[in-house]
N, C-alpha and C. Protein backbone atom coordinates (compact mmCIF):
# COMPACT_ATOMS: atom_id res chain seq x y z
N UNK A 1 30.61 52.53 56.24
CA UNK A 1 31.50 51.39 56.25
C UNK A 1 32.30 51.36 54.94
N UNK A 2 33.49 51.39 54.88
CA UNK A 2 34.24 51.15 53.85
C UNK A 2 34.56 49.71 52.96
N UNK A 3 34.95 49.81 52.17
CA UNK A 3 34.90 48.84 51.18
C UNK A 3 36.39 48.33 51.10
N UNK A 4 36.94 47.30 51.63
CA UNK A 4 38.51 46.48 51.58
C UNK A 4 38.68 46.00 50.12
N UNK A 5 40.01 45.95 49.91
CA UNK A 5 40.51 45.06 48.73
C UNK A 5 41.61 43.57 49.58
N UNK A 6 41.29 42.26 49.08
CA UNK A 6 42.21 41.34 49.18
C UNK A 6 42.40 40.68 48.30
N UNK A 7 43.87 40.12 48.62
CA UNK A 7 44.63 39.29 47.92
C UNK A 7 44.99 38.41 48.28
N UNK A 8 44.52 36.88 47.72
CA UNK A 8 45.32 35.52 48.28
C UNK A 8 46.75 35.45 47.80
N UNK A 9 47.60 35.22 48.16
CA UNK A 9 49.13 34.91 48.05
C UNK A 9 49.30 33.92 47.49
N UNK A 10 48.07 32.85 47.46
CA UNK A 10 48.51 31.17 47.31
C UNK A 10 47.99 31.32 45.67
N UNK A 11 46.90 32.02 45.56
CA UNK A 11 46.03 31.32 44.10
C UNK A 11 45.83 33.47 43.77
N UNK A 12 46.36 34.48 44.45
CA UNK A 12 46.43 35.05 43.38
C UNK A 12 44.86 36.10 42.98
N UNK A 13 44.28 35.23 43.47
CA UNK A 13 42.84 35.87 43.51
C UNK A 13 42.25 37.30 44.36
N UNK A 14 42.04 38.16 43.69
CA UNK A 14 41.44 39.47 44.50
C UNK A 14 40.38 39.37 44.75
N UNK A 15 39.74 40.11 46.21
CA UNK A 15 38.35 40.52 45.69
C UNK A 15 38.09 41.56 46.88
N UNK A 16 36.83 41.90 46.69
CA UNK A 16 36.72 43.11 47.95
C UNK A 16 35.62 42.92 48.43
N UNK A 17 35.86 43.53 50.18
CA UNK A 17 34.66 43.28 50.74
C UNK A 17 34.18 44.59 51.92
N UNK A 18 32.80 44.34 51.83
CA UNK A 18 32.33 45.83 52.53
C UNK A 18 32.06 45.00 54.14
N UNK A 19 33.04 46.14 55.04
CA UNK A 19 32.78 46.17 56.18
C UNK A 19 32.96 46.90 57.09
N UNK A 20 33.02 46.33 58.42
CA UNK A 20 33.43 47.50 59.31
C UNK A 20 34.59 48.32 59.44
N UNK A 21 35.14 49.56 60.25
CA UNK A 21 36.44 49.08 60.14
C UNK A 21 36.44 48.73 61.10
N UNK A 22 35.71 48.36 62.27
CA UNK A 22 36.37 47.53 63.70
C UNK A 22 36.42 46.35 63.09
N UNK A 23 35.65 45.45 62.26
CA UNK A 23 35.72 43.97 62.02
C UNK A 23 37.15 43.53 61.20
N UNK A 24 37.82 42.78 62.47
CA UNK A 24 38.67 41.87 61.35
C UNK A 24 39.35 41.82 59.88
N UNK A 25 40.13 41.86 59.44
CA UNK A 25 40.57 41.37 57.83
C UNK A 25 40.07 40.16 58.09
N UNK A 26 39.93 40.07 56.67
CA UNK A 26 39.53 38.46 56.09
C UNK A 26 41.33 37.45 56.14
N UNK A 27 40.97 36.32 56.46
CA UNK A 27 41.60 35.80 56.36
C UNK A 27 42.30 34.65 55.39
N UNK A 28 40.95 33.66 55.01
CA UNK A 28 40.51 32.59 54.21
C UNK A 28 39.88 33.15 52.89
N UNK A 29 40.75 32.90 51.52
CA UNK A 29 40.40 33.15 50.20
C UNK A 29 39.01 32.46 49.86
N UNK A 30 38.16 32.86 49.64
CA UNK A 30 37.06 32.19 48.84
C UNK A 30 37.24 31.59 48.61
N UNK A 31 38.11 31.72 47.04
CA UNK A 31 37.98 30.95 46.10
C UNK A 31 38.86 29.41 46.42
N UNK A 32 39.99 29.53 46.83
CA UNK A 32 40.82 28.38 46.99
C UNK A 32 40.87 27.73 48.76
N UNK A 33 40.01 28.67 49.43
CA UNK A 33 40.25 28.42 50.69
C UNK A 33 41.40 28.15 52.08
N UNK A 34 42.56 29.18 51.35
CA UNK A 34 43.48 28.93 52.40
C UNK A 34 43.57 29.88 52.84
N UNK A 35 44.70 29.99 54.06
CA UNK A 35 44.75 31.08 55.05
C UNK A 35 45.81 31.95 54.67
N UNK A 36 45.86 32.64 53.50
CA UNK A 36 47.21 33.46 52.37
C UNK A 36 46.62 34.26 52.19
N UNK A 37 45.56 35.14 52.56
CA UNK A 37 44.47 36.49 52.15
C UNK A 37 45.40 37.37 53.06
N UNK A 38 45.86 38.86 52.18
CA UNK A 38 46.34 40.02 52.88
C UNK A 38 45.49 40.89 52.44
N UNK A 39 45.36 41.96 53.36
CA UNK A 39 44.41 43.46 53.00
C UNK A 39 45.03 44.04 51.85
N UNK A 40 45.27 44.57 50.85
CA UNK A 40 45.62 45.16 50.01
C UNK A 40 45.36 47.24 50.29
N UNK A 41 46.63 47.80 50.04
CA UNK A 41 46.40 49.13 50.85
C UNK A 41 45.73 49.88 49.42
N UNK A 42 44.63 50.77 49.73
CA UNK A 42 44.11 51.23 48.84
C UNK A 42 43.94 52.70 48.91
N UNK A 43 43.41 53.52 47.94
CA UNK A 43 43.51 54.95 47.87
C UNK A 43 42.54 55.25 48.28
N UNK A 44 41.51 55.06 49.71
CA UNK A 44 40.60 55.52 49.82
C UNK A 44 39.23 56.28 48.82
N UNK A 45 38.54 56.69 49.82
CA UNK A 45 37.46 57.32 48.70
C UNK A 45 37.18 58.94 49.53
N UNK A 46 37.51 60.35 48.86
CA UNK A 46 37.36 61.08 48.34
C UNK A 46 36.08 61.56 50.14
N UNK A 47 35.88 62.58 50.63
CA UNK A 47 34.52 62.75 51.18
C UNK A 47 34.37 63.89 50.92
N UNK A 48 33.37 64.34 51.15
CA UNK A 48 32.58 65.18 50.60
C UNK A 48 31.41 66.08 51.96
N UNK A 49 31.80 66.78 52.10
CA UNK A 49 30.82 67.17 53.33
C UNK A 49 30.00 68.08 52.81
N UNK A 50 28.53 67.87 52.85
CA UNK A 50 27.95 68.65 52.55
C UNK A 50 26.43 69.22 53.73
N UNK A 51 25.96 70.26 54.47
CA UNK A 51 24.90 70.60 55.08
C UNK A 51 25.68 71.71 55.63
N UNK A 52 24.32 72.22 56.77
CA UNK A 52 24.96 73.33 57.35
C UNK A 52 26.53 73.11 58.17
N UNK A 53 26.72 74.34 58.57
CA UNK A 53 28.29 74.04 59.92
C UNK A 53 29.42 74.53 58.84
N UNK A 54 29.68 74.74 57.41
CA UNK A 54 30.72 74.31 56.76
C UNK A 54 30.79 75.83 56.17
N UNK A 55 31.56 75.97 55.36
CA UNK A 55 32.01 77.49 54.80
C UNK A 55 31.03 77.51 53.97
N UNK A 56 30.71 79.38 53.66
CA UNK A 56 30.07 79.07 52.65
C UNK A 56 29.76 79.46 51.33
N UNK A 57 31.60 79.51 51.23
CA UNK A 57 32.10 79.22 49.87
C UNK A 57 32.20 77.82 48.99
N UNK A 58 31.83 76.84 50.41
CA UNK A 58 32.04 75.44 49.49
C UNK A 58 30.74 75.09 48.72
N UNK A 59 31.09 74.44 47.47
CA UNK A 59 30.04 73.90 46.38
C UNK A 59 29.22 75.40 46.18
N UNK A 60 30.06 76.34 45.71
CA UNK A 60 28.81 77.59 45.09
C UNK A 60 29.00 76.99 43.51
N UNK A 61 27.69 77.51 42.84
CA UNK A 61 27.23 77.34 41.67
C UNK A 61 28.05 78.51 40.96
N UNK A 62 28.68 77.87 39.86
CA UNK A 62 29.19 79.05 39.06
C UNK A 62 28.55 80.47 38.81
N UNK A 63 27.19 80.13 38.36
CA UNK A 63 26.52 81.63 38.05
C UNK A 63 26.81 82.47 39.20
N UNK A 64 26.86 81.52 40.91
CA UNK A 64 27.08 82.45 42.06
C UNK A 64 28.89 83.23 41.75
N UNK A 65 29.46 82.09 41.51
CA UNK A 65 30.97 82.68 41.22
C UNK A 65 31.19 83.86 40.32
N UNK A 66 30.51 83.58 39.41
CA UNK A 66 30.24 84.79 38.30
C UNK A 66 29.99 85.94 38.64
N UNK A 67 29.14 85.90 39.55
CA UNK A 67 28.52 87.06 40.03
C UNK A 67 29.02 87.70 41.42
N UNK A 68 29.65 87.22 41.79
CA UNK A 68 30.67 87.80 42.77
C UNK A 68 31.81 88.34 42.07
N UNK A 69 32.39 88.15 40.73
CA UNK A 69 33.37 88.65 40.22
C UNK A 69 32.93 89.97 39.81
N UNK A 70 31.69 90.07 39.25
CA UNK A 70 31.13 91.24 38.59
C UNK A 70 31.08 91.93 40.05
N UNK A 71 31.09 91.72 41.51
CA UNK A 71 30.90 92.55 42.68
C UNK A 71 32.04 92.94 43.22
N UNK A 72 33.08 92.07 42.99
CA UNK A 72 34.53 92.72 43.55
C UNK A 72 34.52 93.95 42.76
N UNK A 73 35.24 94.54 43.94
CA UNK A 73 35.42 96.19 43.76
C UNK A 73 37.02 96.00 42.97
N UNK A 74 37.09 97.57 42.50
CA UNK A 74 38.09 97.07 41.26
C UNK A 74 39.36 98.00 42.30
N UNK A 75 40.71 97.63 41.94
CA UNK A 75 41.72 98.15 42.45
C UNK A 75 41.86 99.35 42.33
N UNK A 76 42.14 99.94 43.98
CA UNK A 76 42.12 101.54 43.80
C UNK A 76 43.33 102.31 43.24
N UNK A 77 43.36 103.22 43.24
CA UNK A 77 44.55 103.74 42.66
C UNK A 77 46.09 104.11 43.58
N UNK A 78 45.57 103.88 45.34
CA UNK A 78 47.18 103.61 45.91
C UNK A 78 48.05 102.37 45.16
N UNK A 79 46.88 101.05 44.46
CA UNK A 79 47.20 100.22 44.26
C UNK A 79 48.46 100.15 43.27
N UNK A 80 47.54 100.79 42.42
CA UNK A 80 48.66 100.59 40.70
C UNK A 80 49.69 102.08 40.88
N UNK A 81 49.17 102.90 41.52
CA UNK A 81 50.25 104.11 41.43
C UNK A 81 49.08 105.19 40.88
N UNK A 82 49.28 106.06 41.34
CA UNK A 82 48.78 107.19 41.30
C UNK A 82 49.37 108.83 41.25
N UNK A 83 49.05 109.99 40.71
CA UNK A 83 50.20 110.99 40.77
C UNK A 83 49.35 112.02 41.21
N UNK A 84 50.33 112.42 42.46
CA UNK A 84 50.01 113.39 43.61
C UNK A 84 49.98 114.61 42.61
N UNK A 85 49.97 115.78 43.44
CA UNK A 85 49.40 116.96 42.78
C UNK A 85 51.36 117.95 42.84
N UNK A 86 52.26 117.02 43.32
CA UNK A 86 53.22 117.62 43.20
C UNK A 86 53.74 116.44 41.96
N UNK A 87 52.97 116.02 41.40
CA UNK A 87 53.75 115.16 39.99
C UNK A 87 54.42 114.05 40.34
N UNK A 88 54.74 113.34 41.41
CA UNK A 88 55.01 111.81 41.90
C UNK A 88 54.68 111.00 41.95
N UNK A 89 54.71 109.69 41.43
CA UNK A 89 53.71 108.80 41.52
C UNK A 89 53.67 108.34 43.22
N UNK A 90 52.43 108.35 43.71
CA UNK A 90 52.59 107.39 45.17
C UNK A 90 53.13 105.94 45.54
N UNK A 91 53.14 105.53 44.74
CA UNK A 91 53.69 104.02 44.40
C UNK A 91 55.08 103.78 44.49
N UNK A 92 56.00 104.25 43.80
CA UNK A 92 57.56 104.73 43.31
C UNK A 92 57.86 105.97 44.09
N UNK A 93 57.21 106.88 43.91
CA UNK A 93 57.35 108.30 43.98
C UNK A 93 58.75 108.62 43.05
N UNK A 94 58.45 108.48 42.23
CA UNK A 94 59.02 109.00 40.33
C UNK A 94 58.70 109.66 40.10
N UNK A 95 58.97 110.72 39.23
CA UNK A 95 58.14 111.70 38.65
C UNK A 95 57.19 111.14 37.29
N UNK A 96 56.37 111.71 37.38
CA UNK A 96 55.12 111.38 36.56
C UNK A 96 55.40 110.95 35.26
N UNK A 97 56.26 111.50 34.65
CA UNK A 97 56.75 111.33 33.09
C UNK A 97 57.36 109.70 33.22
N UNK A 98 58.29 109.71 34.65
CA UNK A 98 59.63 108.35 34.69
C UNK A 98 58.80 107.17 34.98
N UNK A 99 57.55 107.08 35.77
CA UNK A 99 56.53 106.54 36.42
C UNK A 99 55.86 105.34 35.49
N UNK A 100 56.26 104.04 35.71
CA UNK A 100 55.52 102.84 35.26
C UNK A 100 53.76 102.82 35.36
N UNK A 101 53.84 103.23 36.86
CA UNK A 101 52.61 103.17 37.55
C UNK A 101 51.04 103.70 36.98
N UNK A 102 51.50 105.31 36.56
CA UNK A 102 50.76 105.89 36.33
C UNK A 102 50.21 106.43 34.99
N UNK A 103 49.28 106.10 34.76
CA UNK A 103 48.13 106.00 33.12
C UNK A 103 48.73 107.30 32.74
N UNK A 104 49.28 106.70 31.35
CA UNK A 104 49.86 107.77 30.33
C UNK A 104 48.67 108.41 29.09
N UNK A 105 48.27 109.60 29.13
CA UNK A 105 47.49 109.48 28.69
C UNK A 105 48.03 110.58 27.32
């Protein structure tokens, strides 16, 4: 059940109240007792799903994050460029010397 915010119009007064959402807005201010109470629109609250059914990447523990980084495999060499055995990089296909791609050694 969520939690409402109101406002009397007449006297000004806020306050909030926990209920349904099928039940009614309030109508009648507490404090001054007239019929000038509006719902006030609010930013909700945040949810959070947590048990089985859900991915299960959600809520991992850093040390788990950590340690999946140390397991990714590292980029192969079609990736960054590589040089064929006729001197081209595969990437560009430049020659090896002109070649961004490929580790100058």
């Amino acid at each position: 059940m969520p939690t409402y915010e109101y406002q009397c119009e007449a006297c000004g007064h806020t306050f909030e109240k926990f209920q349904s959402i099928k039940a009614r807005p309030v109508r009648k201010c507490p404090e001054c007792g007239k019929m000038k109470v509006r719902r006030l629109l609010g930013t909700g609250a945040a949810l959070i799903f947590k048990g089985s059914g859900f991915y299960a990447t959600d809520y991992r523990s850093q040390s788990y994050k950590d340690g999946a980084k140390k397991d990714k495999p590292k980029a192969d060499a079609s990736e960054k460029g590589a040089e064929t055995s006729s001197g081209a990089c595969t990437g560009c296909k430049k020659a090896a010397g002109t070649c961004p791609h490929v580790d100058k050694e």
